[in-house]
N, C-alpha and C. Protein backbone atom coordinates (compact mmCIF):
# COMPACT_ATOMS: atom_id res chain seq x y z
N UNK A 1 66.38 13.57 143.13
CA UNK A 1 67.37 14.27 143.84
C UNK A 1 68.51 14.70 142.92
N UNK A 2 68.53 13.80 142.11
CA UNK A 2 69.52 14.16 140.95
C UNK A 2 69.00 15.36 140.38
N UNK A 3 68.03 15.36 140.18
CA UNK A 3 67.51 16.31 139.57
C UNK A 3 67.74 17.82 139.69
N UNK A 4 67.40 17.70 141.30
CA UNK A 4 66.91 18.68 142.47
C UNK A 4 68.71 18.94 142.43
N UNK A 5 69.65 18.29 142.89
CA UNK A 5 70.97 18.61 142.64
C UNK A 5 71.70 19.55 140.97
N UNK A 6 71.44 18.89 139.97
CA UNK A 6 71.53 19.48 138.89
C UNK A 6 71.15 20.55 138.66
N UNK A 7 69.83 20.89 139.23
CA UNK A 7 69.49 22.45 139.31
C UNK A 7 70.01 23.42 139.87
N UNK A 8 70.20 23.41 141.13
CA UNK A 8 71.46 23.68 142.27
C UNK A 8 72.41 24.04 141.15
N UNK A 9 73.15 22.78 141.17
CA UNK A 9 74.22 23.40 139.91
C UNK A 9 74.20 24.21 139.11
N UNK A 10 73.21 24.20 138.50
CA UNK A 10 72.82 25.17 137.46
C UNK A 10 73.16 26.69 137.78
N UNK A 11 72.57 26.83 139.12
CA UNK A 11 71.40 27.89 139.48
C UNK A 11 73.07 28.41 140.08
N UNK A 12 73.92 27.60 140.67
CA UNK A 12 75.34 27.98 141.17
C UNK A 12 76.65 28.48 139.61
N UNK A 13 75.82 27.94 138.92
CA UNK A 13 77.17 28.36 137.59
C UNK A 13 76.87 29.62 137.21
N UNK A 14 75.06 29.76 136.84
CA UNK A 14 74.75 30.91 136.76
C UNK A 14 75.24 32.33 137.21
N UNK A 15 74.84 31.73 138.54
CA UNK A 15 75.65 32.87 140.35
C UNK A 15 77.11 33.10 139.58
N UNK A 16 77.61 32.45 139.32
CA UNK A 16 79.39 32.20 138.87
C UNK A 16 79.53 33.35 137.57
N UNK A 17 78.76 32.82 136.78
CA UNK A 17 78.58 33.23 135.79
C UNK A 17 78.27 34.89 135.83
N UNK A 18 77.61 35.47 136.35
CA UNK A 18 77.11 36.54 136.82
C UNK A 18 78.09 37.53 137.67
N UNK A 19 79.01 36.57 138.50
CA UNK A 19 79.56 37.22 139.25
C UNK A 19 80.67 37.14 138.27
N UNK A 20 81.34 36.42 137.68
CA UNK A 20 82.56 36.72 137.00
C UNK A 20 82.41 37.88 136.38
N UNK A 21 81.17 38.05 135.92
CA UNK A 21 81.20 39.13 134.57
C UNK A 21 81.14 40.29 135.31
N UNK A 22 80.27 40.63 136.49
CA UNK A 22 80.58 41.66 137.38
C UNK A 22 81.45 41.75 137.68
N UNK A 23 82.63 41.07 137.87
CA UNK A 23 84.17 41.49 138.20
C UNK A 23 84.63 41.99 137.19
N UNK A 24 84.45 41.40 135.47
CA UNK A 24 85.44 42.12 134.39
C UNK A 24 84.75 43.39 134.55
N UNK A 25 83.33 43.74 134.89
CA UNK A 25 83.15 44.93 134.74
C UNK A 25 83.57 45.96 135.43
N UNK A 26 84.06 45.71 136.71
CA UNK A 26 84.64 46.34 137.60
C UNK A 26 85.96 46.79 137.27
N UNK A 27 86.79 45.63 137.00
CA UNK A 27 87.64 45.81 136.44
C UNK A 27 88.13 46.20 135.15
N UNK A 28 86.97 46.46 134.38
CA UNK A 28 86.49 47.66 133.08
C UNK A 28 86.52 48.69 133.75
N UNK A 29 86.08 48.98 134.64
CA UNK A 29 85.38 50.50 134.94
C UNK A 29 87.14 50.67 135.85
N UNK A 30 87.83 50.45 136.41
CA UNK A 30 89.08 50.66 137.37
C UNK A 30 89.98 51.01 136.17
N UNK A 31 89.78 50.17 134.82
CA UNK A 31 90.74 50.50 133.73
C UNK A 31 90.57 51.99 133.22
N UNK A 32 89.04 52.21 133.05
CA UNK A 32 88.48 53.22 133.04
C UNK A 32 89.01 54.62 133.33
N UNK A 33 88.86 54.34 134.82
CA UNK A 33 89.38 55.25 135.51
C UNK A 33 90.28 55.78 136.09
N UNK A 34 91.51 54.30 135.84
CA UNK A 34 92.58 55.40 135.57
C UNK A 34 93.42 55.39 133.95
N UNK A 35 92.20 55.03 133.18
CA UNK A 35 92.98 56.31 131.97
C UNK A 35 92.70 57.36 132.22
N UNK A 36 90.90 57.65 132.60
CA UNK A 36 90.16 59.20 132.97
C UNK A 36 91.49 59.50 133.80
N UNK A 37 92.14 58.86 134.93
CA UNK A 37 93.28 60.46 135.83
C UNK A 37 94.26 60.10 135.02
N UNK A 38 94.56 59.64 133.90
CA UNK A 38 95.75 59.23 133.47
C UNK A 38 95.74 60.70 132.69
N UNK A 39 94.69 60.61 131.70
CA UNK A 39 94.25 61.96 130.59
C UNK A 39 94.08 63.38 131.52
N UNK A 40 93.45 63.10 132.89
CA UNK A 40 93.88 64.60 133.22
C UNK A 40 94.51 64.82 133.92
N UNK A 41 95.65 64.10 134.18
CA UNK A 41 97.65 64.34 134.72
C UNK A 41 98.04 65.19 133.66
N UNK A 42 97.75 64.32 132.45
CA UNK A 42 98.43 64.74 130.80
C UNK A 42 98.01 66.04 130.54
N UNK A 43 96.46 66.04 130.84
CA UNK A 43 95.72 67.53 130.25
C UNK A 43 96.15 68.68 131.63
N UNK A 44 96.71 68.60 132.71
CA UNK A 44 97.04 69.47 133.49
C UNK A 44 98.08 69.84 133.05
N UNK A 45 98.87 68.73 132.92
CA UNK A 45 100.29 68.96 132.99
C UNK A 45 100.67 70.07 131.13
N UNK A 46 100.04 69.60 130.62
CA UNK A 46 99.79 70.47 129.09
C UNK A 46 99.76 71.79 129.36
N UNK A 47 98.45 71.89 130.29
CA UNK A 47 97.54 73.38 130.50
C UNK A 47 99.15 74.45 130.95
N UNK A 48 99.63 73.44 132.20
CA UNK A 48 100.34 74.23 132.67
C UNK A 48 101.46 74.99 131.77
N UNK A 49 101.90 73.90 131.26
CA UNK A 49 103.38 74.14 130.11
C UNK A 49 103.18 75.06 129.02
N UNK A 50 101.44 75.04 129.09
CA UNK A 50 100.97 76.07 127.60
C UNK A 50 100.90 77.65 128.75
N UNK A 51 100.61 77.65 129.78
CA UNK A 51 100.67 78.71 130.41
C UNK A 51 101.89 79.24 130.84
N UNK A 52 102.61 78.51 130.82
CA UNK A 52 104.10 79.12 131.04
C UNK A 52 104.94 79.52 129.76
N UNK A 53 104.63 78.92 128.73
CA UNK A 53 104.68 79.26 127.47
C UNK A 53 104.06 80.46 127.15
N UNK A 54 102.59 80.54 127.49
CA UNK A 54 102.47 81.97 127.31
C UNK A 54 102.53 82.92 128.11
N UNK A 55 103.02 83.29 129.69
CA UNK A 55 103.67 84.00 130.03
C UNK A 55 104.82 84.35 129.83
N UNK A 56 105.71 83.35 128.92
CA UNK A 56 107.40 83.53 128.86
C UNK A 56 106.77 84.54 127.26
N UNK A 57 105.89 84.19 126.45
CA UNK A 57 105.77 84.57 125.23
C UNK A 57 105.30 86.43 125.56
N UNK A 58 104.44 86.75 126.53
CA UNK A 58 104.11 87.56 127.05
C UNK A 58 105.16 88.49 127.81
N UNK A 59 106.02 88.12 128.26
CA UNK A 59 107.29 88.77 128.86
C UNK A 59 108.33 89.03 127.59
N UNK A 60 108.72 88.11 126.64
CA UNK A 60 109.19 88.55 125.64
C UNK A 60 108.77 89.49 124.90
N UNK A 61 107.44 89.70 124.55
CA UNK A 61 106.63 90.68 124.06
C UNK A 61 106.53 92.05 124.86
N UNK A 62 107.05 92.07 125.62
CA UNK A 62 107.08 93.31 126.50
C UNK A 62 108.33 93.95 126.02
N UNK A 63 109.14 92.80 126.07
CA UNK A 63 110.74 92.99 126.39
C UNK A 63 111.08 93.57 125.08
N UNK A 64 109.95 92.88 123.33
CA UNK A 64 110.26 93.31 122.06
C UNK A 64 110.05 94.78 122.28
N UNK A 65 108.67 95.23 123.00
CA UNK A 65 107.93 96.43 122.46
C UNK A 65 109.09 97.27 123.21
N UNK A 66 109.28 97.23 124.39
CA UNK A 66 110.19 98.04 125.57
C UNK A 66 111.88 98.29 124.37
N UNK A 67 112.17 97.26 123.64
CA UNK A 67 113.52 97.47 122.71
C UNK A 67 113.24 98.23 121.69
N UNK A 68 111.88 98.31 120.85
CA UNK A 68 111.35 98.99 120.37
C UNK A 68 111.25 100.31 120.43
N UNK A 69 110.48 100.86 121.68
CA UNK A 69 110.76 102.10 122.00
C UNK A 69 112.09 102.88 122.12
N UNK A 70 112.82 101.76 122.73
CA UNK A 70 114.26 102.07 122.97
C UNK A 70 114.71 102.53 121.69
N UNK A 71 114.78 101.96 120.51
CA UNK A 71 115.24 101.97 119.45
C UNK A 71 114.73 103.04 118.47
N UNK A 72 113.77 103.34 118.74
CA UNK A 72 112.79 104.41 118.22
C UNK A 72 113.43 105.82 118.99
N UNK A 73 113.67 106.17 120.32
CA UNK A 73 114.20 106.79 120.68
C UNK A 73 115.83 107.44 120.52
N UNK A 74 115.94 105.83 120.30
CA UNK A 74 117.76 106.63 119.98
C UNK A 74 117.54 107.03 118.25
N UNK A 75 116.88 106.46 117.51
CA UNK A 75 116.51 107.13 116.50
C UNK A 75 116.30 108.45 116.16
N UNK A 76 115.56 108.81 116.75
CA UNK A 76 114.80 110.26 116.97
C UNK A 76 116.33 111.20 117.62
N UNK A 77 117.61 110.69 118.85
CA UNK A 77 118.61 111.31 118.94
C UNK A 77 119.23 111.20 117.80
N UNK A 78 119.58 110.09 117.34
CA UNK A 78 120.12 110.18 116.38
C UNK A 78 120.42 111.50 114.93
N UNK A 79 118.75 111.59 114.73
CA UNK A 79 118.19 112.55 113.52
C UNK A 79 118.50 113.53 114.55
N UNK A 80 118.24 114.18 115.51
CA UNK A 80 118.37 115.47 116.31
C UNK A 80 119.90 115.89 116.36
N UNK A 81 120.97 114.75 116.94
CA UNK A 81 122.61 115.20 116.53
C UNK A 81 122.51 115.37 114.82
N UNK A 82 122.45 114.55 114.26
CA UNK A 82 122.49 114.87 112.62
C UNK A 82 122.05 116.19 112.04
N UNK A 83 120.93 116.26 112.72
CA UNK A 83 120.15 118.15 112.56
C UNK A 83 121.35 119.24 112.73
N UNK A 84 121.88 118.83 114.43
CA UNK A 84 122.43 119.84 115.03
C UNK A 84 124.02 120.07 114.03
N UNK A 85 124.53 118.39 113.88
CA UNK A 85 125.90 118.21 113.05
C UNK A 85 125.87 119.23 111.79
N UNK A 86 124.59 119.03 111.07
CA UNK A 86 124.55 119.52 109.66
C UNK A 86 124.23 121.12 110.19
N UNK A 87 123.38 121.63 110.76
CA UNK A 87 123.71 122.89 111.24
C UNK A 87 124.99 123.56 111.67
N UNK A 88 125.40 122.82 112.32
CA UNK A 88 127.33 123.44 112.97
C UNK A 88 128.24 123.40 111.63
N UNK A 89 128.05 122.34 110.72
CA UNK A 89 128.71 122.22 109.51
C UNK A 89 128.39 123.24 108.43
N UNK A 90 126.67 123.88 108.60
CA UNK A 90 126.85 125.20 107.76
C UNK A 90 127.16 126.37 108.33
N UNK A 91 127.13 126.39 109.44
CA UNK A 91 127.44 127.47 110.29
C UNK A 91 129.35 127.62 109.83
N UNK A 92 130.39 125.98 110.17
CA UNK A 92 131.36 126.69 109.90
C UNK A 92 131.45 127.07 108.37
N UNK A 93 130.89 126.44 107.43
CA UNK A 93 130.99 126.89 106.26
C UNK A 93 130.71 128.84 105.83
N UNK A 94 129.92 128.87 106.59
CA UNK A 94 129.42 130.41 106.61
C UNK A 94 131.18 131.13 107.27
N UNK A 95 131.30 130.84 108.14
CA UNK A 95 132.44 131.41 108.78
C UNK A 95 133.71 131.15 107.72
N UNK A 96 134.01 129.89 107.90
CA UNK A 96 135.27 129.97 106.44
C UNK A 96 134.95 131.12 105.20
N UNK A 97 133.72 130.88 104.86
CA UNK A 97 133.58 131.78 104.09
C UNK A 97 133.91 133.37 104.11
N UNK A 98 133.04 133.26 104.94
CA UNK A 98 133.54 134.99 105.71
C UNK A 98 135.12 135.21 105.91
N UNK A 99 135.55 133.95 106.18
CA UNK A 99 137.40 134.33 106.78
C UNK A 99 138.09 134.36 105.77
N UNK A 100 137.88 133.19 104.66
CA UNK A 100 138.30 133.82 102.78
C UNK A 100 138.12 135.20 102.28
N UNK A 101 136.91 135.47 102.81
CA UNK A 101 136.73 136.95 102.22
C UNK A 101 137.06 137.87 102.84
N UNK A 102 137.45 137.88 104.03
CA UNK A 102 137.96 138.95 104.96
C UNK A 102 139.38 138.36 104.75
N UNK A 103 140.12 137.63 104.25
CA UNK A 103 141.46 137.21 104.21
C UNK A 103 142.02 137.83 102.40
N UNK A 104 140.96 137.17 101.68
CA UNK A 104 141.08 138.41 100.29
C UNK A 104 141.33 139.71 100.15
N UNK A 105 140.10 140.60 100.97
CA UNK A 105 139.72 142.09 101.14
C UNK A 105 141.22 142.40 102.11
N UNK A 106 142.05 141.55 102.68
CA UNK A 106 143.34 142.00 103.46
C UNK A 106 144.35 142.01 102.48
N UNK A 107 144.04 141.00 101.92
CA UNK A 107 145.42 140.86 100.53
C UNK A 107 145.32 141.85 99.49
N UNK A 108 144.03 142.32 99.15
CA UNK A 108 143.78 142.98 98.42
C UNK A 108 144.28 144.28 99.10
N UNK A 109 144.00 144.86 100.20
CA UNK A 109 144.49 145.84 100.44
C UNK A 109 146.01 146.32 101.20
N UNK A 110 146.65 144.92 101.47
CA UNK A 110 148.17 145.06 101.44
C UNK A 110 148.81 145.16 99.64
N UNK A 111 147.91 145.04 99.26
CA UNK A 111 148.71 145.15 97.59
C UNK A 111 148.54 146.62 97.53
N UNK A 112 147.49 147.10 97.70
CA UNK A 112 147.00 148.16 97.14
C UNK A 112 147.66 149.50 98.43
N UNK A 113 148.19 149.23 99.65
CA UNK A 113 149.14 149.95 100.10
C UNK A 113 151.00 149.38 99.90
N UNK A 114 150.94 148.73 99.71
CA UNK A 114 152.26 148.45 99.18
C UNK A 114 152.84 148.75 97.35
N UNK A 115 151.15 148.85 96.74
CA UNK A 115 151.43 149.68 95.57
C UNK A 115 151.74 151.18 95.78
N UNK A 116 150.89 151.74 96.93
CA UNK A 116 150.66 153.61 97.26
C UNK A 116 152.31 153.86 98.01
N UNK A 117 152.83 152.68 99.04
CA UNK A 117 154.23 152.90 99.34
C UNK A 117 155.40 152.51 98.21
N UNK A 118 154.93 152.44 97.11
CA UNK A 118 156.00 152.25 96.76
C UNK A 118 156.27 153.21 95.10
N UNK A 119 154.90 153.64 95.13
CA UNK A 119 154.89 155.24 94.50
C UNK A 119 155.50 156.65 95.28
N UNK A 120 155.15 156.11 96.43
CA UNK A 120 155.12 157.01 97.39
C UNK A 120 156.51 157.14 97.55
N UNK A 121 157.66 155.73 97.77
CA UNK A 121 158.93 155.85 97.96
C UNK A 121 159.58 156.52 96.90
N UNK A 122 158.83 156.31 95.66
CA UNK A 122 159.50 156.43 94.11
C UNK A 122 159.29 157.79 93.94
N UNK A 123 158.42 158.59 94.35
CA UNK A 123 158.53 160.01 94.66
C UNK A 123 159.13 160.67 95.61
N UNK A 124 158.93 159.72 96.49
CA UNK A 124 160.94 160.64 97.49
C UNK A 124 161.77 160.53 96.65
N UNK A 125 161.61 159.37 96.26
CA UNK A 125 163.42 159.23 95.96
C UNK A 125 163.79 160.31 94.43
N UNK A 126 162.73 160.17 93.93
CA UNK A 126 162.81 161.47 92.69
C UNK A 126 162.48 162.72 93.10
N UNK A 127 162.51 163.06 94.38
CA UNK A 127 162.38 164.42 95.05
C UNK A 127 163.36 164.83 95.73
């Protein structure tokens, strides 16, 4: 009976034995699983922050090209007043010019009647 008891025992530590280790495993696999939702909280929460990152990167990039154009445009006014500036600037140069020389050709010919009046007087007066 001792015997028959001792076996029992046995056959009960075993059971024990068996079942403990099925619990660490359980409780392996629960550790398990929540690192697995632990890693994809982390890997969502990433995904998201990288997607908002690249929509903010994507809206900036709009916002470069859109300043770009902008800048390219006032450029292009820019050179077009400068065109028009340097045109009006030879235009008055043409005109000064013309008004020197039409202001000469006047001087020149108040000399040249104020020389004829004053032959002209100098022959009254010796007449």
């Amino acid at each position: 009976m001792m015997r028959a008891r001792s076996h029992l025992l046995g056959e009960e530590e075993g059971d024990s034995y068996l079942a403990s280790l099925s619990d660490l495993m359980v409780g392996m696999l629960f550790i398990f699983i929540i690192m697995l939702m632990a890693f994809a909280l982390t890997y969502r929460s990433a995904h998201s922050d990288l997607q908002e990152q690249l929509q903010k990167s994507k809206e900036a990039e709009r916002r470069t090209e859109s300043q770009a154009e902008e800048a390219e445009q006032s450029k292009k006014k820019a050179e077009e007043a400068k065109k028009t500036a340097e045109e009006a600037r030879k235009k008055a140069e043409e005109e000064l010019n013309k008004a020197r020389t039409l202001s000469m050709q006047r001087d020149e010919e108040r000399k040249q009647l104020k020389s004829r009046s004053k032959k002209l007087l100098s022959r009254k007066n010796r007449m």
